[in-house]
Every structure is written in C-alpha cells, then in structure tokens.
C-alpha atoms as a PDB file:
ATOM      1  CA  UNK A   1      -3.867  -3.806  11.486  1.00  0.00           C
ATOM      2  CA  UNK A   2      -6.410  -1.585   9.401  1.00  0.00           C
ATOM      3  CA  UNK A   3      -4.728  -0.063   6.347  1.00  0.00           C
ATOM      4  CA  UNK A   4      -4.744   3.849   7.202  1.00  0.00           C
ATOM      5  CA  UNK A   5      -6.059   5.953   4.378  1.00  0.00           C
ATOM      6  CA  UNK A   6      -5.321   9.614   3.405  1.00  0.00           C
ATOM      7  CA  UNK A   7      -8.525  10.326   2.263  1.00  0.00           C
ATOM      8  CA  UNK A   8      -8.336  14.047   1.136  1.00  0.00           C
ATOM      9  CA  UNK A   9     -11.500  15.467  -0.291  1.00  0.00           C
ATOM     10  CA  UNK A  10     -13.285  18.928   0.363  1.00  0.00           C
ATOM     11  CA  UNK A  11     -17.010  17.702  -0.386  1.00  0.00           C
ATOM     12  CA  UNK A  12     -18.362  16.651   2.753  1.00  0.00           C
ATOM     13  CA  UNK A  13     -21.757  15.208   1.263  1.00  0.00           C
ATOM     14  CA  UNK A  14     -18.636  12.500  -0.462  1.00  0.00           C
ATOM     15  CA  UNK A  15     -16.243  12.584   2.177  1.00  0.00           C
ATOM     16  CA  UNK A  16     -18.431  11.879   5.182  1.00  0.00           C
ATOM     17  CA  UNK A  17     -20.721   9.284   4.038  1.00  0.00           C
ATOM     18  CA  UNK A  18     -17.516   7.264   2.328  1.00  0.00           C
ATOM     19  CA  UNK A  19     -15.072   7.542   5.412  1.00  0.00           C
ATOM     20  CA  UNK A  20     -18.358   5.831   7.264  1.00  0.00           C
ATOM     21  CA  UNK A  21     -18.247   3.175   4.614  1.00  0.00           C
ATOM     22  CA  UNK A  22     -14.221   2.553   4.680  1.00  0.00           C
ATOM     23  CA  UNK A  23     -14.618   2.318   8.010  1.00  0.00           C
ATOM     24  CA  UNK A  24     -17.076  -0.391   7.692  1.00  0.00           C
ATOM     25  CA  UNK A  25     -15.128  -2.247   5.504  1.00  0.00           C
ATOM     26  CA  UNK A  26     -11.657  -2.139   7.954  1.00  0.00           C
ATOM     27  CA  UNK A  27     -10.022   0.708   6.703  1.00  0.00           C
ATOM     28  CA  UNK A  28      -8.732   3.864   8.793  1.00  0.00           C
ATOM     29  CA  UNK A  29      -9.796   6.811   7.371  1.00  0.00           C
ATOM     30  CA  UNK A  30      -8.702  10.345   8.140  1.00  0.00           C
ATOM     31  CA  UNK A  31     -10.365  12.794   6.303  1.00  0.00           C
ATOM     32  CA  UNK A  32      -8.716  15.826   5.023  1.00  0.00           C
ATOM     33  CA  UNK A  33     -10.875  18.921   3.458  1.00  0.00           C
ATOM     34  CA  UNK A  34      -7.717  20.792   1.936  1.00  0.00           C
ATOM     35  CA  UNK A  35      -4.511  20.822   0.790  1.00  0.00           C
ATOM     36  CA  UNK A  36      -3.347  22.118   3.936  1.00  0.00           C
ATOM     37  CA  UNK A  37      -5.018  19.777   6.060  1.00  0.00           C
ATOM     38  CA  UNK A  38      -3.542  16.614   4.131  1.00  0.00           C
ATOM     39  CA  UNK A  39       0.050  18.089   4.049  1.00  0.00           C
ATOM     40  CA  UNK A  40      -0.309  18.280   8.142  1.00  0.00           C
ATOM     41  CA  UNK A  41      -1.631  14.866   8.338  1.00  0.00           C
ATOM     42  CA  UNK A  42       0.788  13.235   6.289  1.00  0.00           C
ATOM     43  CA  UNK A  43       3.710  15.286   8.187  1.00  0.00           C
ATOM     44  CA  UNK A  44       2.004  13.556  11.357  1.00  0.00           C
ATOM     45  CA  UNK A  45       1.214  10.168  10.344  1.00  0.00           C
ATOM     46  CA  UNK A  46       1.632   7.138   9.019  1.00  0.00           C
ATOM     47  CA  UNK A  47      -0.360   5.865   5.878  1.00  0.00           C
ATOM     48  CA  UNK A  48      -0.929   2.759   3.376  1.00  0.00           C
ATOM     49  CA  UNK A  49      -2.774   4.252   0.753  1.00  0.00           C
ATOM     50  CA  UNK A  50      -3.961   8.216  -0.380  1.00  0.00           C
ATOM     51  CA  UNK A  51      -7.359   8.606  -1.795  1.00  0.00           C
ATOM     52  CA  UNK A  52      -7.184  12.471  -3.713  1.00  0.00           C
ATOM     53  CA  UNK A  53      -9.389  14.684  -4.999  1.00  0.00           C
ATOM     54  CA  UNK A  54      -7.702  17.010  -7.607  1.00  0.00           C
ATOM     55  CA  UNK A  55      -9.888  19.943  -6.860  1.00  0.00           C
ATOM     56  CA  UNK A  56      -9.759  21.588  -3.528  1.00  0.00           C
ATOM     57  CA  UNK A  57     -10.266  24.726  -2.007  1.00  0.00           C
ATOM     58  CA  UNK A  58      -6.996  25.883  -1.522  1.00  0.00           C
ATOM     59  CA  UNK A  59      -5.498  24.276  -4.644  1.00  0.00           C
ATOM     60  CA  UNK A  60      -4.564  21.515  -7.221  1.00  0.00           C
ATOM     61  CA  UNK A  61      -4.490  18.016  -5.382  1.00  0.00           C
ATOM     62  CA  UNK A  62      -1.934  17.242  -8.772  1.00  0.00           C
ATOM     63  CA  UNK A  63       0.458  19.318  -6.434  1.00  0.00           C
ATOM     64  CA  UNK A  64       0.744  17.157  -3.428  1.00  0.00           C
ATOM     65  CA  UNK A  65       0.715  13.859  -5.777  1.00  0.00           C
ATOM     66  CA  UNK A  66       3.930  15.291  -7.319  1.00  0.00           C
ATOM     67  CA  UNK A  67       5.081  16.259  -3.711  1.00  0.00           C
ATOM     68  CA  UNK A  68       4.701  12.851  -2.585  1.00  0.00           C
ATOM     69  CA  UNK A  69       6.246  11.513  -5.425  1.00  0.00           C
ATOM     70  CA  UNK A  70       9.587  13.727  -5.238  1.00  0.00           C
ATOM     71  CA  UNK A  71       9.935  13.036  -1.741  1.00  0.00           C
ATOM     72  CA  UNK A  72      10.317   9.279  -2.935  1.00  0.00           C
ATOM     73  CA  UNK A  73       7.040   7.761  -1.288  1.00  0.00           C
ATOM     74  CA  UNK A  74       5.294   5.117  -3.063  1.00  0.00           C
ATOM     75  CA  UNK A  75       2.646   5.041  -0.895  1.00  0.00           C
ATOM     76  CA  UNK A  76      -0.334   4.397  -3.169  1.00  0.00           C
ATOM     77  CA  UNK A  77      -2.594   6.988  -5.129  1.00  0.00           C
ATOM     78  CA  UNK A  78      -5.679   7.293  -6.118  1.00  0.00           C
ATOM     79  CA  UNK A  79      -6.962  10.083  -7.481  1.00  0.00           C
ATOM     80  CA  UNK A  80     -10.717  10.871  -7.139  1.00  0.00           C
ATOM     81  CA  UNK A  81     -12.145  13.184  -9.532  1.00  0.00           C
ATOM     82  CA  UNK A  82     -15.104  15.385 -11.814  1.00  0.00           C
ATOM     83  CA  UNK A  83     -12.429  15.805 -14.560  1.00  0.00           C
ATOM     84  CA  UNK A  84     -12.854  12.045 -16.930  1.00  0.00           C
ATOM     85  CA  UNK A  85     -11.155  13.537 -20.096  1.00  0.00           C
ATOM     86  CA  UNK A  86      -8.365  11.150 -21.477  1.00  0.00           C
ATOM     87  CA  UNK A  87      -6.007  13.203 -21.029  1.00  0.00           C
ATOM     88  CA  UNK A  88      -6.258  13.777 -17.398  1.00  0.00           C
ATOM     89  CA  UNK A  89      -6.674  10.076 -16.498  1.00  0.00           C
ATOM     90  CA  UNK A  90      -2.797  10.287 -18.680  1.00  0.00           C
ATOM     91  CA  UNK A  91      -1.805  13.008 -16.431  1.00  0.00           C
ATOM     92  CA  UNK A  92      -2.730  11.874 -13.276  1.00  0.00           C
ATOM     93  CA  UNK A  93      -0.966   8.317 -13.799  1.00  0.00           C
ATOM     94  CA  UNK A  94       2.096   9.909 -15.377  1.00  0.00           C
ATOM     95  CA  UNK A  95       1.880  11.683 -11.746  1.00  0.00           C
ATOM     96  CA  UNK A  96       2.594   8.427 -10.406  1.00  0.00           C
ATOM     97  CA  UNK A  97      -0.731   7.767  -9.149  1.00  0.00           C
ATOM     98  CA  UNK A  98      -1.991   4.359  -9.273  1.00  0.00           C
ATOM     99  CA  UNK A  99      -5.581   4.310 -10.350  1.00  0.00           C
ATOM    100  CA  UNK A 100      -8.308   7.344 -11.392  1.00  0.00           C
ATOM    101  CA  UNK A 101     -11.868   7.512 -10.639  1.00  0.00           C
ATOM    102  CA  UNK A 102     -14.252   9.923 -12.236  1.00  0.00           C
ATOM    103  CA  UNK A 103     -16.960  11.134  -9.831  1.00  0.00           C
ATOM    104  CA  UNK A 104     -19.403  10.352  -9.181  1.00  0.00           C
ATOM    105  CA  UNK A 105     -18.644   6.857  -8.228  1.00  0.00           C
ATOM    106  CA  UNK A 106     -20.048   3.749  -6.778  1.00  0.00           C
ATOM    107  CA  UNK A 107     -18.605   3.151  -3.266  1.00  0.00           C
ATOM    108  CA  UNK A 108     -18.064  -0.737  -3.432  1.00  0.00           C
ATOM    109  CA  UNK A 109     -15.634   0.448  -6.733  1.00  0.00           C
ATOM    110  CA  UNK A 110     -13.291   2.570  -5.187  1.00  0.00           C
ATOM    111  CA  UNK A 111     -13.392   0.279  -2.118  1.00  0.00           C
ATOM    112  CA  UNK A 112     -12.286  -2.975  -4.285  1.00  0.00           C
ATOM    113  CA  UNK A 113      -9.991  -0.757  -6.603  1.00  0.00           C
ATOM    114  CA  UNK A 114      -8.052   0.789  -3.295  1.00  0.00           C
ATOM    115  CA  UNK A 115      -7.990  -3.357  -2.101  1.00  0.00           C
ATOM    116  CA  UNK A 116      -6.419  -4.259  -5.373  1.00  0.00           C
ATOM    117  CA  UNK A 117      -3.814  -2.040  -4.920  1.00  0.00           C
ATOM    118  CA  UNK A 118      -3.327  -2.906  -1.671  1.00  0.00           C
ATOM    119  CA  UNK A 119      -2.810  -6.424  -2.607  1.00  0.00           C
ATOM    120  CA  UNK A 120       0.153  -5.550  -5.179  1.00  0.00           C
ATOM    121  CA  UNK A 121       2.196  -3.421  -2.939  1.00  0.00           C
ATOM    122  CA  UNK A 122       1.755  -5.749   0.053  1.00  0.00           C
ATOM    123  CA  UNK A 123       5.376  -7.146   0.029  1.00  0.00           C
ATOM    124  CA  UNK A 124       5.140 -11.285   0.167  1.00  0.00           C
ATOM    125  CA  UNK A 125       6.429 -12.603   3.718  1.00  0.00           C
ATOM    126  CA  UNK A 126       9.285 -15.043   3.828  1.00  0.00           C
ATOM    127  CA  UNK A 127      10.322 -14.716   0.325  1.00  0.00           C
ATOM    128  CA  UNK A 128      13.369 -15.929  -0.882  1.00  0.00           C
ATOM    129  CA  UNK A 129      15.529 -13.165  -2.138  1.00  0.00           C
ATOM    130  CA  UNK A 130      14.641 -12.659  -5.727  1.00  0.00           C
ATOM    131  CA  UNK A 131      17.272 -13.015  -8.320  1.00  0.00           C
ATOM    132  CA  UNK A 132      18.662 -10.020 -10.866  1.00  0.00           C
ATOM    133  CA  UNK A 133      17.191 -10.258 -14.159  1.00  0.00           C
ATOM    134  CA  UNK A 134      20.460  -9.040 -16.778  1.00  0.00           C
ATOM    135  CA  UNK A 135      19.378  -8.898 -20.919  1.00  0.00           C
ATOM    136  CA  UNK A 136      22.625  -7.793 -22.634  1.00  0.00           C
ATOM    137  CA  UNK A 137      23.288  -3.914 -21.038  1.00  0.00           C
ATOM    138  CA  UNK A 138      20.520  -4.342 -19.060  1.00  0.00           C
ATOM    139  CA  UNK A 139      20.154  -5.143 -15.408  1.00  0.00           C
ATOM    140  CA  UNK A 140      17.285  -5.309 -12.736  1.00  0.00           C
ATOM    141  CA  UNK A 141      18.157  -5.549  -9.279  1.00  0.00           C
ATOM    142  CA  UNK A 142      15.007  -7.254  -8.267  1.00  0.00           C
ATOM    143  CA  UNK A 143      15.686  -6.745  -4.231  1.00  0.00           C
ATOM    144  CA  UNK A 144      16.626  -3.315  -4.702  1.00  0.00           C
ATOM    145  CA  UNK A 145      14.624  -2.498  -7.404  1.00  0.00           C
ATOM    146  CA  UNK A 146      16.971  -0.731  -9.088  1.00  0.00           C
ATOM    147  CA  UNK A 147      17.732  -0.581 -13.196  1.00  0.00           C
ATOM    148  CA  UNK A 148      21.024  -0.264 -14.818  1.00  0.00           C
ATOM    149  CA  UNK A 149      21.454   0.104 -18.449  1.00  0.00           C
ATOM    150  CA  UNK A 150      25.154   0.223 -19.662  1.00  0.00           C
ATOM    151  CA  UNK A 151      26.177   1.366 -15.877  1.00  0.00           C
ATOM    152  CA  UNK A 152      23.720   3.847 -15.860  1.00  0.00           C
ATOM    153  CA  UNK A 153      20.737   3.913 -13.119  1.00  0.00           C
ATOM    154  CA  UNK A 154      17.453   4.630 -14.573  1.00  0.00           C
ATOM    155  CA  UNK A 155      14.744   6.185 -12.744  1.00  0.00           C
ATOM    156  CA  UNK A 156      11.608   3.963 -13.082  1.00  0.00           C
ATOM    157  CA  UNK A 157       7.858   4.697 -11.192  1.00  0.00           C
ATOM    158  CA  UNK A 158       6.664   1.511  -9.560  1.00  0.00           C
ATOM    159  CA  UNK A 159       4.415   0.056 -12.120  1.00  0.00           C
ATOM    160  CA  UNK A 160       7.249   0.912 -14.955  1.00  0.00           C
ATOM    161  CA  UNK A 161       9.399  -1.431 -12.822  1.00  0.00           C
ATOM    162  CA  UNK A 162       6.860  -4.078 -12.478  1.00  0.00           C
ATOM    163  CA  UNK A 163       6.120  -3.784 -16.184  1.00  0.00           C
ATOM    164  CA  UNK A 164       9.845  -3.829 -17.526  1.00  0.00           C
ATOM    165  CA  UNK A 165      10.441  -6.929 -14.649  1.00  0.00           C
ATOM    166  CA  UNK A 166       6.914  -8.979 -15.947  1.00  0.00           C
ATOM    167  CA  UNK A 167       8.250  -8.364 -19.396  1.00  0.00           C
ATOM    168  CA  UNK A 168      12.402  -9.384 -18.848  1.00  0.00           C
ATOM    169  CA  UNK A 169      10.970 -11.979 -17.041  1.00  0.00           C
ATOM    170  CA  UNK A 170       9.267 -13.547 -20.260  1.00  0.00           C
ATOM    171  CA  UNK A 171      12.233 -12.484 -22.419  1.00  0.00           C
ATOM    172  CA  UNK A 172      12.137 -13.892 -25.677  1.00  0.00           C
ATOM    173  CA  UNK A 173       8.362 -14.786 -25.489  1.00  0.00           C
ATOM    174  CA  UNK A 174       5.217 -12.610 -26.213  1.00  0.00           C
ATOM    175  CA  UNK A 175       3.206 -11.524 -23.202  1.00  0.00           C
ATOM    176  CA  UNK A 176      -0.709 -11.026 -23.833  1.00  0.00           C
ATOM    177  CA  UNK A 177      -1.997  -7.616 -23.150  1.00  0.00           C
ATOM    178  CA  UNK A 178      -4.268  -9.081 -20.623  1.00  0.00           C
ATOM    179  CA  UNK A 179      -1.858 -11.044 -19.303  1.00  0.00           C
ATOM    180  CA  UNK A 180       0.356  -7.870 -18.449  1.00  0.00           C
ATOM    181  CA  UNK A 181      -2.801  -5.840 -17.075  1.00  0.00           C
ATOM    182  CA  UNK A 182      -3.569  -9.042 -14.731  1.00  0.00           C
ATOM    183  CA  UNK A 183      -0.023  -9.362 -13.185  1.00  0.00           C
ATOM    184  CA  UNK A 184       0.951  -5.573 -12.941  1.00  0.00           C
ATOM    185  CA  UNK A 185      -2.481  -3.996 -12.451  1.00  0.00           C
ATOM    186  CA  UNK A 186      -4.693  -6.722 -11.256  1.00  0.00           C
ATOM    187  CA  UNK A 187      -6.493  -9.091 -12.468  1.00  0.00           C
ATOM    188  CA  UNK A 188     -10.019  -7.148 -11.669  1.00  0.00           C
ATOM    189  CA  UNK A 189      -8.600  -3.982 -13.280  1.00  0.00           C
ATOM    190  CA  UNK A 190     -11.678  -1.655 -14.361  1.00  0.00           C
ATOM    191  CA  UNK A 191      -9.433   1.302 -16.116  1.00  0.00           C
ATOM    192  CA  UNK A 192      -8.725   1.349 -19.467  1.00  0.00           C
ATOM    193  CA  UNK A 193      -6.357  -0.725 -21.897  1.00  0.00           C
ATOM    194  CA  UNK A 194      -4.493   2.269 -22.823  1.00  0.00           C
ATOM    195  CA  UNK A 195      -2.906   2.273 -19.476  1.00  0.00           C
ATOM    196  CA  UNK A 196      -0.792  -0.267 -20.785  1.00  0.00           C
ATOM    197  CA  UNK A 197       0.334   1.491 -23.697  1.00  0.00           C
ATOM    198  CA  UNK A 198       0.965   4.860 -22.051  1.00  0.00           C
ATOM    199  CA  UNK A 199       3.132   2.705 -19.881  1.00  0.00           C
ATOM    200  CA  UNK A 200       4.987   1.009 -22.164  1.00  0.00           C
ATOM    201  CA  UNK A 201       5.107   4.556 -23.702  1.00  0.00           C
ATOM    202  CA  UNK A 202       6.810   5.871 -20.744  1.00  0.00           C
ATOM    203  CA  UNK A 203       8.997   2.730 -20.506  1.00  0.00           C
ATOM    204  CA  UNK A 204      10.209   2.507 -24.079  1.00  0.00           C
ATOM    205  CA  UNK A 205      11.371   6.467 -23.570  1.00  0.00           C
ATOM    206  CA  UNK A 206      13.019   5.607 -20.065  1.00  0.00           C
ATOM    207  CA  UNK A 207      15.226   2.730 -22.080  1.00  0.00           C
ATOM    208  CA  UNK A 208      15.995   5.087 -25.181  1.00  0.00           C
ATOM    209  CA  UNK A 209      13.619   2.637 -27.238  1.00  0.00           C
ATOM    210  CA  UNK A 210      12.231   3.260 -30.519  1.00  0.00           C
ATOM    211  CA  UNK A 211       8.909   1.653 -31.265  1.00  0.00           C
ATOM    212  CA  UNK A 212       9.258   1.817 -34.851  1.00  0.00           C
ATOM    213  CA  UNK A 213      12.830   0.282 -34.523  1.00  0.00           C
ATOM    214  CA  UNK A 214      12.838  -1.328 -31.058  1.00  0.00           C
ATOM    215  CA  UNK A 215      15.798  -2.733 -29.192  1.00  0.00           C
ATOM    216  CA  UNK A 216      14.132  -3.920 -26.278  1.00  0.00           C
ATOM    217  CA  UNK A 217       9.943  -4.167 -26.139  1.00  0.00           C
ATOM    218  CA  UNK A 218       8.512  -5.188 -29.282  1.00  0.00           C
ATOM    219  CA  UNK A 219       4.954  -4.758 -30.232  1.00  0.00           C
ATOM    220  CA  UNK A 220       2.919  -7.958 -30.980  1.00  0.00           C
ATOM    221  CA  UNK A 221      -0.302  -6.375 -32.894  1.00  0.00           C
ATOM    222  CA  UNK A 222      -3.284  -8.024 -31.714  1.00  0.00           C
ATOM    223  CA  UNK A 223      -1.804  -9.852 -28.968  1.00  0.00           C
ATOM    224  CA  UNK A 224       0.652  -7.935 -27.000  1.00  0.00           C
ATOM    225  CA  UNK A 225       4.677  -7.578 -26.253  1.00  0.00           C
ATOM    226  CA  UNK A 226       8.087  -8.868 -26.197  1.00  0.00           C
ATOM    227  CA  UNK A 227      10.973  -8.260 -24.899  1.00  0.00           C
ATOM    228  CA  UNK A 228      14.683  -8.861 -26.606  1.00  0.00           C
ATOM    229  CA  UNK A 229      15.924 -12.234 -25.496  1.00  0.00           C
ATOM    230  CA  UNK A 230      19.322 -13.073 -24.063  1.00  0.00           C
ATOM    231  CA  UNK A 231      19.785 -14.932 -27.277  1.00  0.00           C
ATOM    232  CA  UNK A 232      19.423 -12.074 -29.707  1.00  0.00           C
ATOM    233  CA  UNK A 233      21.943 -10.124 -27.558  1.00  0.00           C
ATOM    234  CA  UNK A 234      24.387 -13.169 -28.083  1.00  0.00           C
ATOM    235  CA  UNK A 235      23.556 -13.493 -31.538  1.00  0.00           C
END
C-alpha cells in the first residue's frame, strides 16, 4: 500500500509539481492549500506521514503540528519551510516534528528524508515482545512505551523515547554521537548535530537531570554519552 501523505502547502508552483513527483515515487499525496483544508482532510482520512509548510494563508502551520501532537498522533512531521534560523529548526522539533527543510529544496531530499522516517516508525513484523529496560528508579516499558521514574509516568515525544531506550540500552557504556544520530535518526540523517543535543536537552529536563551534576546521561566530550549503569545504582 502507498504511504498517504498530508502534504499541506499554499504555493502551488511547490505543491503541484512535488505531489507529481511523490506520486512518481509511490507515495499518495493529497494536497492541502490551507490550514483549513488540512484540518478537513485529516478529520476525513487516514495518513502515514504530514509534509507542512509553516506559513499559510489562513495561519501558522506551528498550530496544527501542536494540534496533532495534543491529540496524541505520532504520525510523522515534516515541516517545510522559508524560515532556516536556528532557532526555528529548535522550535519546530520541540513541536514534535520529525525533520525541517528550509525552502527551497531539492525534491529527491525531502523524498529520501520523508523515506527515512518512514523506515523508523514502520513497526518490525513478528517481533518478539521486547523486554522492560529498569536502571535503579527508572523503568521503560518497551511494548508500551511508557517511562516510570520512582512510580511516576513521564511524558516523552517519540524520538526522546528512542533516545533514552538507545541510551539505557548501552547502560554503563559510552554511545558515539554518530552512533546515536544513526540508530534514532537514521543513518543518512542530513540535519544538524545539534539535534542531538537539544534532545538530550529536552531529555535530561524530562528526568530532572543536571548536566553539570548528572544522575543519569553523562556527557563524553568529544565522543558522545552515557548513561548510569545498573552497577552504580547498586553501588
């Protein structure tokens, strides 16, 4: 089945010519010129993955990311846009969205960017179920994907989840920095570095962590993370 894509962007000289080309390539595209339009589509519909500008006619496309977000869909984001400073790529991820792409952009890009995300949400068929991970307080529910520290449920996005799992996983052991942007981005990632760390920023904060003093994830300069170890909790 084609992945069916939320493609929401106002600019028909972008919108038209892409949707041909994801199309093409074996995606579904429905094209949606406004806020209004997208809202009605999703309402009706189905989808795998939402392509977003942030700029529309009849308002901020930051508004239906946090929307989609609060209603607890993970469906994938990502958010196509004119505005490149820093400090909207941070704003748009801490949105939940999964990648950002400053316009104007090359075509094949976004296309193998929207198939790399595809490829880590695509749950793995026939697994067997996956174990809890527990450090001292702290608990994963891997099948659930829930977190518990000291009996209390904490509220983690998707790729803080993934991060906080790839790291307990390794617990004890440092984790390269492109190691971790392989397995929880992908291993063709084109962002930035500082994704990571505005991650780990948000995950440290979630777990009442302290970089300067950390309990839990532990900065490696030059190389990368790691997180407590059963054995230091039992020491």
């Amino acid at each position: 089945m084609k992945p069916r894509v939320l493609f929401v962007e106002d600019e028909e000289s972008i919108s038209s010519p892409f949707a041909s080309a994801l199309a093409r390539e074996g995606f579904d595209p429905v094209v949606c010129g406004s806020l209004a339009e997208a809202r009605s589509a999703w309402a009706g519909s189905e989808f795998d993955l939402v392509l977003l500008d942030l700029m529309l006619p009849d308002g901020d496309g930051r508004d239906f990311a946090r929307e989609l977000r609060g209603s607890g869909s993970e469906v994938p984001i990502i958010i196509l846009t004119a505005r490149g400073t820093e400090l909207e790529r941070v704003v748009g991820l801490e949105l939940g969205a999964d990648d950002y792409v400053v316009k104007p952009f090359s075509g094949a890009e976004v296309i193998a960017r929207m198939r790399a995300v595809l490829r880590r949400v695509k749950p793995t068929a026939a697994a067997a179920p996956p174990s809890d991970l527990v450090v001292g307080p702290l608990r994963v529910e891997l099948g659930s994907r829930r977190v518990w520290l000291d009996d209390a449920e904490l509220g983690l996005s998707r790729k803080e989840f993934d991060l906080l799992v790839e790291l307990m996983s390794h617990a004890g052991e440092v984790v390269t920095r492109e190691d971790l942007i392989s397995r929880v981005w992908d291993e063709n990632w084109f962002g930035s570095t500082k994704t990571l760390d505005v991650h780990v920023g948000w995950l440290r904060g979630k777990l009442g962590d302290d970089a300067a003093a950390p309990r839990w994830v532990h900065t490696v300069r030059g190389v990368g993370f790691r997180f407590t170890g059963p054995a230091e909790w039992a020491s």
